[in-house]
PDB file of N, CA and C in Angstrom:
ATOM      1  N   UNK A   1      12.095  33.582-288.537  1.00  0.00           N
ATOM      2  CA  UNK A   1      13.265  32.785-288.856  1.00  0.00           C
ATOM      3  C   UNK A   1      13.707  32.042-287.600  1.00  0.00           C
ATOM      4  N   UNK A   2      14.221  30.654-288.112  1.00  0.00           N
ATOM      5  CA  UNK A   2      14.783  29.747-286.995  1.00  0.00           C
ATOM      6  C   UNK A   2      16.111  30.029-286.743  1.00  0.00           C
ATOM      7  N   UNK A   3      16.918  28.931-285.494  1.00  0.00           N
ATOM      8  CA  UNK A   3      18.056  28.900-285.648  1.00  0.00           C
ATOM      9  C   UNK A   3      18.764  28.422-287.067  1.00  0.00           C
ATOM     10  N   UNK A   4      18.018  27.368-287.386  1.00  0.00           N
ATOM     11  CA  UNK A   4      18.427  27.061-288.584  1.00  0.00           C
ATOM     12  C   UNK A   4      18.293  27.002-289.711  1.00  0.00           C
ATOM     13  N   UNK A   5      17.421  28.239-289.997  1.00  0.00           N
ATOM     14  CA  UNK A   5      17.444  28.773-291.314  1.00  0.00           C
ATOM     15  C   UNK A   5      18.420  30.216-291.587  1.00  0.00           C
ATOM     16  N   UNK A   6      18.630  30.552-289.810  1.00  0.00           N
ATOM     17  CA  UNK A   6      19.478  31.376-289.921  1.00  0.00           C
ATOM     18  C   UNK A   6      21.207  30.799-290.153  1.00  0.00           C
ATOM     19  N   UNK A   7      21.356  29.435-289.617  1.00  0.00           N
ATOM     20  CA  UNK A   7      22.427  28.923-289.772  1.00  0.00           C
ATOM     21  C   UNK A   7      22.734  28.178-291.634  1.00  0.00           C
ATOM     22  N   UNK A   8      21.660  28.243-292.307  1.00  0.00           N
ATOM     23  CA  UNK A   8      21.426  27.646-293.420  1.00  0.00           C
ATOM     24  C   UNK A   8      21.848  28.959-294.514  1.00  0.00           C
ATOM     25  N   UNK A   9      21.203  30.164-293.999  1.00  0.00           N
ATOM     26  CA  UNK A   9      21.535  31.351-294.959  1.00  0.00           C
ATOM     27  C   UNK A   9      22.884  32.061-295.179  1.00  0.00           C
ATOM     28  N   UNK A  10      24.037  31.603-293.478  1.00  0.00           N
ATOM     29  CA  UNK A  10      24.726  32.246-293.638  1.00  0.00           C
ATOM     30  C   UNK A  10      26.054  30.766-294.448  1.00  0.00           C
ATOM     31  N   UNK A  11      25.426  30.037-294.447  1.00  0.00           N
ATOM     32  CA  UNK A  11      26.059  28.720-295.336  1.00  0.00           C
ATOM     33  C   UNK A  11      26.598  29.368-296.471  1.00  0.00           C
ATOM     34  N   UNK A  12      24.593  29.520-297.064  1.00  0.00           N
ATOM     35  CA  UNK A  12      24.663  30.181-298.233  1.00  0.00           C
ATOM     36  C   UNK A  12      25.332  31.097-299.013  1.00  0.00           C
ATOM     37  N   UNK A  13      25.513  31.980-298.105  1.00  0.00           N
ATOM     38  CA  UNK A  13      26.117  33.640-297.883  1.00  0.00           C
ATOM     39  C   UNK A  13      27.720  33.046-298.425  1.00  0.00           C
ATOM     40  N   UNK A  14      28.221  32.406-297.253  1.00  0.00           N
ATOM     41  CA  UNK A  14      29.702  31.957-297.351  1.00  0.00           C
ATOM     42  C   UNK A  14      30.105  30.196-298.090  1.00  0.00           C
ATOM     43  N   UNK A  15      29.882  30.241-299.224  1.00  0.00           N
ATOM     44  CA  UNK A  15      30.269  29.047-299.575  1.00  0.00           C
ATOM     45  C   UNK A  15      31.217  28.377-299.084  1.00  0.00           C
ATOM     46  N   UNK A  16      32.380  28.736-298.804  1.00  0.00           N
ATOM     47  CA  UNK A  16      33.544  28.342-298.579  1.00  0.00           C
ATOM     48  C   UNK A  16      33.404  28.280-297.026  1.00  0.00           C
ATOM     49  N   UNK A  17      32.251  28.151-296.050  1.00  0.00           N
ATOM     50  CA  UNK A  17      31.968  27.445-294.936  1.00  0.00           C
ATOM     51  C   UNK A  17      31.310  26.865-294.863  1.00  0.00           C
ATOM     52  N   UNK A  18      31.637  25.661-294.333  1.00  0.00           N
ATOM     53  CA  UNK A  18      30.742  24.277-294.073  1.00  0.00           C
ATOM     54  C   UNK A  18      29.563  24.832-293.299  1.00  0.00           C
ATOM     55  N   UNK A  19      28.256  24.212-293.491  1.00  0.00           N
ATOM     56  CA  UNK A  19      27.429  23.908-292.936  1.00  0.00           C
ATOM     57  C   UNK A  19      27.167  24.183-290.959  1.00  0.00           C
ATOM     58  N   UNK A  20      28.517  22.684-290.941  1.00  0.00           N
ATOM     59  CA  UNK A  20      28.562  22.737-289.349  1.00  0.00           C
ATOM     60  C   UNK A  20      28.959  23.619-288.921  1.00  0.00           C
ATOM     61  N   UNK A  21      30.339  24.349-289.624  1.00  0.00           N
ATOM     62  CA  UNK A  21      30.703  25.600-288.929  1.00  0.00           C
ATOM     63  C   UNK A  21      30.269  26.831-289.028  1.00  0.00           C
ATOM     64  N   UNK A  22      28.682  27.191-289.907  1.00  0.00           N
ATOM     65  CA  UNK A  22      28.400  28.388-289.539  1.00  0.00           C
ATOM     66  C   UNK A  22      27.265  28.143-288.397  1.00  0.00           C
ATOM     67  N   UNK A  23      27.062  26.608-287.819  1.00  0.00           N
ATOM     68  CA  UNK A  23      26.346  26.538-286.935  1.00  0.00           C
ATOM     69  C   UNK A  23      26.844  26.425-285.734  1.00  0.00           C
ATOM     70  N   UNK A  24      28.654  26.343-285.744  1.00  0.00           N
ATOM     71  CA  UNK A  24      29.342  26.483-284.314  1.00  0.00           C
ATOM     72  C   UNK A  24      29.182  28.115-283.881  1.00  0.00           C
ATOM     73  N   UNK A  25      29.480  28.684-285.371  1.00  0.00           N
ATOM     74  CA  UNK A  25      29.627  30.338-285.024  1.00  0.00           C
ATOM     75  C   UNK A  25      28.570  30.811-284.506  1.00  0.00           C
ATOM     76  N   UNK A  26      27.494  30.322-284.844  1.00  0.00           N
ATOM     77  CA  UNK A  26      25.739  31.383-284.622  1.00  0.00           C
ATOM     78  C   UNK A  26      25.917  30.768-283.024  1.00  0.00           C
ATOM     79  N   UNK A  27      25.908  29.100-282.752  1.00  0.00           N
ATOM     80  CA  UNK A  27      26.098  28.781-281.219  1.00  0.00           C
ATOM     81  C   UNK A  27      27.014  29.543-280.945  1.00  0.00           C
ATOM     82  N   UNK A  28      27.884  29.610-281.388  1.00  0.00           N
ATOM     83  CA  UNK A  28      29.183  30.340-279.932  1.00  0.00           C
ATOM     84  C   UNK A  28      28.901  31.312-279.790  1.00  0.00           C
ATOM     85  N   UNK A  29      28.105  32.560-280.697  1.00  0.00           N
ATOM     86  CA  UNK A  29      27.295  33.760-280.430  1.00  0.00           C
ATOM     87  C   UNK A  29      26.473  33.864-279.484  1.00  0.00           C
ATOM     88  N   UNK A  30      25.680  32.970-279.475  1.00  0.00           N
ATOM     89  CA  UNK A  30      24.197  32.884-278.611  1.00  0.00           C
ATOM     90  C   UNK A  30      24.560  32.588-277.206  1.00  0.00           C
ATOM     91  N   UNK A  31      25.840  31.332-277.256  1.00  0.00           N
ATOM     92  CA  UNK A  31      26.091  31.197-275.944  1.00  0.00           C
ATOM     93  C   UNK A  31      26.989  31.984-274.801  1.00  0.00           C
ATOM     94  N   UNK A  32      27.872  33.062-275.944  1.00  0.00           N
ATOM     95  CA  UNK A  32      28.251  34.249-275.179  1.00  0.00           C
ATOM     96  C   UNK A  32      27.147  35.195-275.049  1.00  0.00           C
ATOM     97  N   UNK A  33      26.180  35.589-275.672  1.00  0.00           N
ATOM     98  CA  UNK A  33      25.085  36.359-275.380  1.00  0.00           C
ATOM     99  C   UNK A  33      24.493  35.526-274.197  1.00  0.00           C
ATOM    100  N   UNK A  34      24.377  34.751-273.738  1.00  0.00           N
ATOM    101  CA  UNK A  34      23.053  34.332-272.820  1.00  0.00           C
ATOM    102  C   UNK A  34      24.428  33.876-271.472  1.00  0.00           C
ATOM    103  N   UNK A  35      25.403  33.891-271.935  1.00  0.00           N
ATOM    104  CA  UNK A  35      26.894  33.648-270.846  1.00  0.00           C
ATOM    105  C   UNK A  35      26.341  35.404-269.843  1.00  0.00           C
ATOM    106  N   UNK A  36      26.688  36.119-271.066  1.00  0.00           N
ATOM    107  CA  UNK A  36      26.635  37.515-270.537  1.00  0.00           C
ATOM    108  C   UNK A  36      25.480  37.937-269.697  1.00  0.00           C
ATOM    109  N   UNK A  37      24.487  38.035-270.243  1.00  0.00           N
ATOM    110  CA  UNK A  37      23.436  38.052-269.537  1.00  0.00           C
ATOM    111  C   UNK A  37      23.460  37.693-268.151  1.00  0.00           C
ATOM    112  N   UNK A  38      23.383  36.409-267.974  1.00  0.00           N
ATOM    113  CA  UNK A  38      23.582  35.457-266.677  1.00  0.00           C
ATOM    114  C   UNK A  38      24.413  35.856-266.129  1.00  0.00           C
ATOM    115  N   UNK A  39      25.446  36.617-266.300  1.00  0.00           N
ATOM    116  CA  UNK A  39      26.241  37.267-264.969  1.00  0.00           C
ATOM    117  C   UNK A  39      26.019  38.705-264.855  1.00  0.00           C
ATOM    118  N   UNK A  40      24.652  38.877-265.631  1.00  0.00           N
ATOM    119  CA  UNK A  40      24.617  40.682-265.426  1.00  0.00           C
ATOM    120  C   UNK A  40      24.868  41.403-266.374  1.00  0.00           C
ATOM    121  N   UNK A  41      25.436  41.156-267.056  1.00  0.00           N
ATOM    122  CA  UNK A  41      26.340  42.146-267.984  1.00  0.00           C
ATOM    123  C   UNK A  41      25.048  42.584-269.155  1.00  0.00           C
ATOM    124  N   UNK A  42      25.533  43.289-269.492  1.00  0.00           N
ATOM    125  CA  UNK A  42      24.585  44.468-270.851  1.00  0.00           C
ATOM    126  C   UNK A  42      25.756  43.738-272.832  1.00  0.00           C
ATOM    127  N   UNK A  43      25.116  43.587-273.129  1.00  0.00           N
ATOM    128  CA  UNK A  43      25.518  42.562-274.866  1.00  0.00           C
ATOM    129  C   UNK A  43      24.486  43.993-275.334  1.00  0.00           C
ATOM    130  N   UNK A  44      25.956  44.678-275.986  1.00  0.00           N
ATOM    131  CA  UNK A  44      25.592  45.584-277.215  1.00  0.00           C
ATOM    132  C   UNK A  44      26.094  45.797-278.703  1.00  0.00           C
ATOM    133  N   UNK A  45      25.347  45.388-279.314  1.00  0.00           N
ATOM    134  CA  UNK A  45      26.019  44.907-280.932  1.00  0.00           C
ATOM    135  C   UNK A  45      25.403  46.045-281.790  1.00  0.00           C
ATOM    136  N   UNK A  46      26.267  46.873-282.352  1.00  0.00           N
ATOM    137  CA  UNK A  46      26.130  48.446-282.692  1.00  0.00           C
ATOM    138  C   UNK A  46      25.542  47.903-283.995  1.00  0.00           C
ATOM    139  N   UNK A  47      24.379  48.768-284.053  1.00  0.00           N
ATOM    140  CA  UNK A  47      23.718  48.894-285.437  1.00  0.00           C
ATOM    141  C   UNK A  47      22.481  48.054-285.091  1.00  0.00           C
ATOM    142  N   UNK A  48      22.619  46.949-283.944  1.00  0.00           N
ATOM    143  CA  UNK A  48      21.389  46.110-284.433  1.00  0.00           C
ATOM    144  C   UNK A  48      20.972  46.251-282.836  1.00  0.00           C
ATOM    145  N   UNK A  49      21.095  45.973-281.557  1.00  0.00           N
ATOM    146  CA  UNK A  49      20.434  46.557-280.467  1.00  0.00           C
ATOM    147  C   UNK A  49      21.173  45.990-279.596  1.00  0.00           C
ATOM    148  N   UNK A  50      20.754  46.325-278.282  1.00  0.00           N
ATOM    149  CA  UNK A  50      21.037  45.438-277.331  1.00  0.00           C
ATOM    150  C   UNK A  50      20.460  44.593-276.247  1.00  0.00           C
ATOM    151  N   UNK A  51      21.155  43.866-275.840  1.00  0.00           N
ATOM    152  CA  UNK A  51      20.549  42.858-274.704  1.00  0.00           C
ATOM    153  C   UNK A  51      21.127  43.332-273.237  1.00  0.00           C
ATOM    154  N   UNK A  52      20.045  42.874-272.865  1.00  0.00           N
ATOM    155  CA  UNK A  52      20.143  43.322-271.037  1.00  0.00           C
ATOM    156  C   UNK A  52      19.409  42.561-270.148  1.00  0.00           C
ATOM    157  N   UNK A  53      19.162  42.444-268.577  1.00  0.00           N
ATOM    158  CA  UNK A  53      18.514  41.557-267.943  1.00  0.00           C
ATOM    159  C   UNK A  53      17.690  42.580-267.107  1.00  0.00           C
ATOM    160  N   UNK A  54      16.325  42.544-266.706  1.00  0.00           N
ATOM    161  CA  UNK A  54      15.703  43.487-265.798  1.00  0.00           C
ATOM    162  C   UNK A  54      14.865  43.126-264.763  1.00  0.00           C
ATOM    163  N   UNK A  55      15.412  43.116-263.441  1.00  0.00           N
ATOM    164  CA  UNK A  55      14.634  42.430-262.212  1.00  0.00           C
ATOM    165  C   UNK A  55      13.401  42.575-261.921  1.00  0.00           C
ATOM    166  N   UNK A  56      12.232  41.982-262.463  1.00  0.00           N
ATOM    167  CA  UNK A  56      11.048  42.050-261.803  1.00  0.00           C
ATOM    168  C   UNK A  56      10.825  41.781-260.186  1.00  0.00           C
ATOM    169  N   UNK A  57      10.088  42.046-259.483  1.00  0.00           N
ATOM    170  CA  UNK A  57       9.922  42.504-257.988  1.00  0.00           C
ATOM    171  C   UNK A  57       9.103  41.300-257.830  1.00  0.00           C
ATOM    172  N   UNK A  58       8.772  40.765-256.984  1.00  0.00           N
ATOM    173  CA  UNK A  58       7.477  39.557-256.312  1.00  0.00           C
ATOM    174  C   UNK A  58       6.524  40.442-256.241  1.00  0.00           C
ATOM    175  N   UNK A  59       5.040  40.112-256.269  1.00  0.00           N
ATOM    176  CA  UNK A  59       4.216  39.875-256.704  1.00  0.00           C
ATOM    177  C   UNK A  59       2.822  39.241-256.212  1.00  0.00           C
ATOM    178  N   UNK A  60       1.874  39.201-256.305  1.00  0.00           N
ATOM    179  CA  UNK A  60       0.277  38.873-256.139  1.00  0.00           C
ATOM    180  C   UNK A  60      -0.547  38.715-257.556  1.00  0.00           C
ATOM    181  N   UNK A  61      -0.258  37.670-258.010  1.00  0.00           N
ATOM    182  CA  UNK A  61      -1.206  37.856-259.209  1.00  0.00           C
ATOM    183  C   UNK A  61      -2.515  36.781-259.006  1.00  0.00           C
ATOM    184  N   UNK A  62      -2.670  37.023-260.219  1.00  0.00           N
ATOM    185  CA  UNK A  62      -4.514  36.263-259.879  1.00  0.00           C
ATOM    186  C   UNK A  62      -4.982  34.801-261.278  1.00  0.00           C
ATOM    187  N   UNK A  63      -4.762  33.895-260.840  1.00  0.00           N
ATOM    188  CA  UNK A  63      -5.332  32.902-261.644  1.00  0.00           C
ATOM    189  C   UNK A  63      -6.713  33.405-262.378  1.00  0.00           C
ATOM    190  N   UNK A  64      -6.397  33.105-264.027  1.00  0.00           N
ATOM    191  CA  UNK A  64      -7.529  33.454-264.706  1.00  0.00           C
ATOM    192  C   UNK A  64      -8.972  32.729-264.679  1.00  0.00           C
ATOM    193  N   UNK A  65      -8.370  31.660-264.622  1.00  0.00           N
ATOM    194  CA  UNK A  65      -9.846  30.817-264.561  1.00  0.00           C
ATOM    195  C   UNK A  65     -10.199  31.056-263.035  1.00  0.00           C
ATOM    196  N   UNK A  66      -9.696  30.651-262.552  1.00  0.00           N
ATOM    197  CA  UNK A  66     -10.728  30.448-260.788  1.00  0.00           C
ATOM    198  C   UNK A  66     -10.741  32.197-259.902  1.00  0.00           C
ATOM    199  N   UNK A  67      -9.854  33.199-260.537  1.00  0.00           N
ATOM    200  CA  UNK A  67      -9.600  33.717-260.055  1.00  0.00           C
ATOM    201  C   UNK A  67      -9.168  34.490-258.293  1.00  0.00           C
ATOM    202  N   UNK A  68      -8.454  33.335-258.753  1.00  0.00           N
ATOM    203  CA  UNK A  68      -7.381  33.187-256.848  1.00  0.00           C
ATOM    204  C   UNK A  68      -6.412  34.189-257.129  1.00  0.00           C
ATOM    205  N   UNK A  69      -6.149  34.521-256.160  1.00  0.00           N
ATOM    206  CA  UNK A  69      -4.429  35.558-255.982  1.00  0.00           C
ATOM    207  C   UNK A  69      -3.395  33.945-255.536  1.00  0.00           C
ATOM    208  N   UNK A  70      -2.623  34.696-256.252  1.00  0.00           N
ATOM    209  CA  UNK A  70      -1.627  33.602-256.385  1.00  0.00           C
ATOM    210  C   UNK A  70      -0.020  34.332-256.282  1.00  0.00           C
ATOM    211  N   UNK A  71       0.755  33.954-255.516  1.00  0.00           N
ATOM    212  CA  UNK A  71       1.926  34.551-255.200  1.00  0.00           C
ATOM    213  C   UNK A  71       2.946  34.322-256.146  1.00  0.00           C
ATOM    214  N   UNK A  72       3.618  35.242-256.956  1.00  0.00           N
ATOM    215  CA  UNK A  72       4.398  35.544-257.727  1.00  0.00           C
ATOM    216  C   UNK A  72       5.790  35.545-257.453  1.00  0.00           C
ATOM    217  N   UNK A  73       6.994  34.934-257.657  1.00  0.00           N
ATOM    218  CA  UNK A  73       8.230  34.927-256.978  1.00  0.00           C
ATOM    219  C   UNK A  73       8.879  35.935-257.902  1.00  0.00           C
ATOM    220  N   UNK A  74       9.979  36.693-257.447  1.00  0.00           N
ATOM    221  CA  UNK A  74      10.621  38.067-258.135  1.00  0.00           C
ATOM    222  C   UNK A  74      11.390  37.125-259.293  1.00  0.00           C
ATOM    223  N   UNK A  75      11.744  37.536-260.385  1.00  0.00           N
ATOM    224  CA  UNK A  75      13.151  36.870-261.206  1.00  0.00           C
ATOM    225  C   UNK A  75      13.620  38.151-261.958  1.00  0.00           C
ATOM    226  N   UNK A  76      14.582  37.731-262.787  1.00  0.00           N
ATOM    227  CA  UNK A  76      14.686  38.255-263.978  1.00  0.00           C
ATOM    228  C   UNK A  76      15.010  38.129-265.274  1.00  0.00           C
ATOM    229  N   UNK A  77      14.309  38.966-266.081  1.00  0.00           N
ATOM    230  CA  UNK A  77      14.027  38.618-267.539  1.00  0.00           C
ATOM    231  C   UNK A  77      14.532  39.662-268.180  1.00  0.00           C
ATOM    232  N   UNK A  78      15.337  38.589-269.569  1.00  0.00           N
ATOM    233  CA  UNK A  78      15.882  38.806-270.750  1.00  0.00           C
ATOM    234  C   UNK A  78      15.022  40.419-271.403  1.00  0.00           C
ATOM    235  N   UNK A  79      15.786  41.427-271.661  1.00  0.00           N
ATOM    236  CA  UNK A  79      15.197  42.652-272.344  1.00  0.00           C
ATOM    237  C   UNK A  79      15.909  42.645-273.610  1.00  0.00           C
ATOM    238  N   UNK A  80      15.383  43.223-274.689  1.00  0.00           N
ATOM    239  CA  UNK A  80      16.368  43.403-276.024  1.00  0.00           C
ATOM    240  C   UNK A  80      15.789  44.748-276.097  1.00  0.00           C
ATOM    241  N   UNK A  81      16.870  45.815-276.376  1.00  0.00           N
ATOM    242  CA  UNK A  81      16.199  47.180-277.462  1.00  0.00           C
ATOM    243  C   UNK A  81      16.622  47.244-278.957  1.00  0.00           C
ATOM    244  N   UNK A  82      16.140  47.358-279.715  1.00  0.00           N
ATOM    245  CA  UNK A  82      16.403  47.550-280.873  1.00  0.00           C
ATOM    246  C   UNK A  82      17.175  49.224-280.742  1.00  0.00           C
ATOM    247  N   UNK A  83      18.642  48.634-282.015  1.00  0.00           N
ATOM    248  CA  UNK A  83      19.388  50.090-281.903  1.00  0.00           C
ATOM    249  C   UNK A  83      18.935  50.993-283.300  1.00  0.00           C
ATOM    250  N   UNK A  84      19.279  51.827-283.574  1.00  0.00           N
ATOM    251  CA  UNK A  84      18.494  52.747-284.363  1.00  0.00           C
ATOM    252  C   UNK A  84      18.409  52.157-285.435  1.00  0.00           C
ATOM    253  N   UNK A  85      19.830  51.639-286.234  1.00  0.00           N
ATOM    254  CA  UNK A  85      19.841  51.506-287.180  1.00  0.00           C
ATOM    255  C   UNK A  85      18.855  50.333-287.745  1.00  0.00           C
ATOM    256  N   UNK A  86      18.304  49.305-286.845  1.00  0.00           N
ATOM    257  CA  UNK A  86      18.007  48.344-287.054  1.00  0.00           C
ATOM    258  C   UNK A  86      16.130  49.052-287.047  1.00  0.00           C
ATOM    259  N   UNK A  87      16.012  50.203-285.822  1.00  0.00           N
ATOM    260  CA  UNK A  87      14.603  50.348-286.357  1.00  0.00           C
ATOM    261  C   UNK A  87      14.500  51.067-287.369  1.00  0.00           C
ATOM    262  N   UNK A  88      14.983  52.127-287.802  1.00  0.00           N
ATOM    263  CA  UNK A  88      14.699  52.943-289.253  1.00  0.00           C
ATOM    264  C   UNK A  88      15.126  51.682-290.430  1.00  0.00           C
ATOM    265  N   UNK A  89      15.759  50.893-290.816  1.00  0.00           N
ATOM    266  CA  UNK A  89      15.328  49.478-291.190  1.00  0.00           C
ATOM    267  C   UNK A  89      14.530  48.798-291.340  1.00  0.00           C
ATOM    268  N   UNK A  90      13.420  48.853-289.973  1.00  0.00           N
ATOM    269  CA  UNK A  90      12.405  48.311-289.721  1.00  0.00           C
ATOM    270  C   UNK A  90      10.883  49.249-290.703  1.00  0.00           C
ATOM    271  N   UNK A  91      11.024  50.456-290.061  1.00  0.00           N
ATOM    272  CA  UNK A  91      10.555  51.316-290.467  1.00  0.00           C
ATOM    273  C   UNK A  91      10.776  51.559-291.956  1.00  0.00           C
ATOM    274  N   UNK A  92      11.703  51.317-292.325  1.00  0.00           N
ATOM    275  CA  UNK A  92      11.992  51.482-294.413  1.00  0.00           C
ATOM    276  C   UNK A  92      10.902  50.481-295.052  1.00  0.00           C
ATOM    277  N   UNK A  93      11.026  49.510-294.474  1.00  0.00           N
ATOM    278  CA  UNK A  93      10.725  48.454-295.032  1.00  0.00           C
ATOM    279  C   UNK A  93       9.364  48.444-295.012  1.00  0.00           C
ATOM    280  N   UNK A  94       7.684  49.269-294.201  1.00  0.00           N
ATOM    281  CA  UNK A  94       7.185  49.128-294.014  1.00  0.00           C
ATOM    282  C   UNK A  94       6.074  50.026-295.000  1.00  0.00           C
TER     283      UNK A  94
END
């Protein structure tokens, strides 16, 4: 699913909201989730999981084709865990 099939379903869901505004709500979600993130912070939404950021270290890696070592700069990257309810969910369904 896209942004905007997810913004299209919850249209659906709520008749009595426009279009545009269930696509301000899903943005103003996403952009406090990725607000949070970016200053560190841990985004935990009970039942379905959470978001977090986790510092990878620098690095030596190796180009696939020519196979050179190639220097890796440290960053960090976006983590999600799925919270229970959302994997036994996952797991029902399977």
């Amino acid at each position: 699913m896209i942004k905007s099939e997810l913004v299209q379903k919850i249209a659906d869901h709520y008749p009595e909201l426009y279009q545009r505004d269930a696509e301000n709500v899903v943005n103003a979600i996403l952009d406090e989730i990725a607000d949070a993130l970016t200053r560190g912070d841990r985004v935990e939404i009970r039942g379905f999981g959470a978001f977090s950021v986790k510092k990878r270290d620098a690095r030596v890696g190796r180009n696939p084709r020519t196979g050179a070592h190639v220097p890796v700069d440290e960053k960090v990257v976006p983590v999600f865990r799925a919270g229970k309810e959302m994997r036994e969910r996952i797991n029902r369904g399977s």
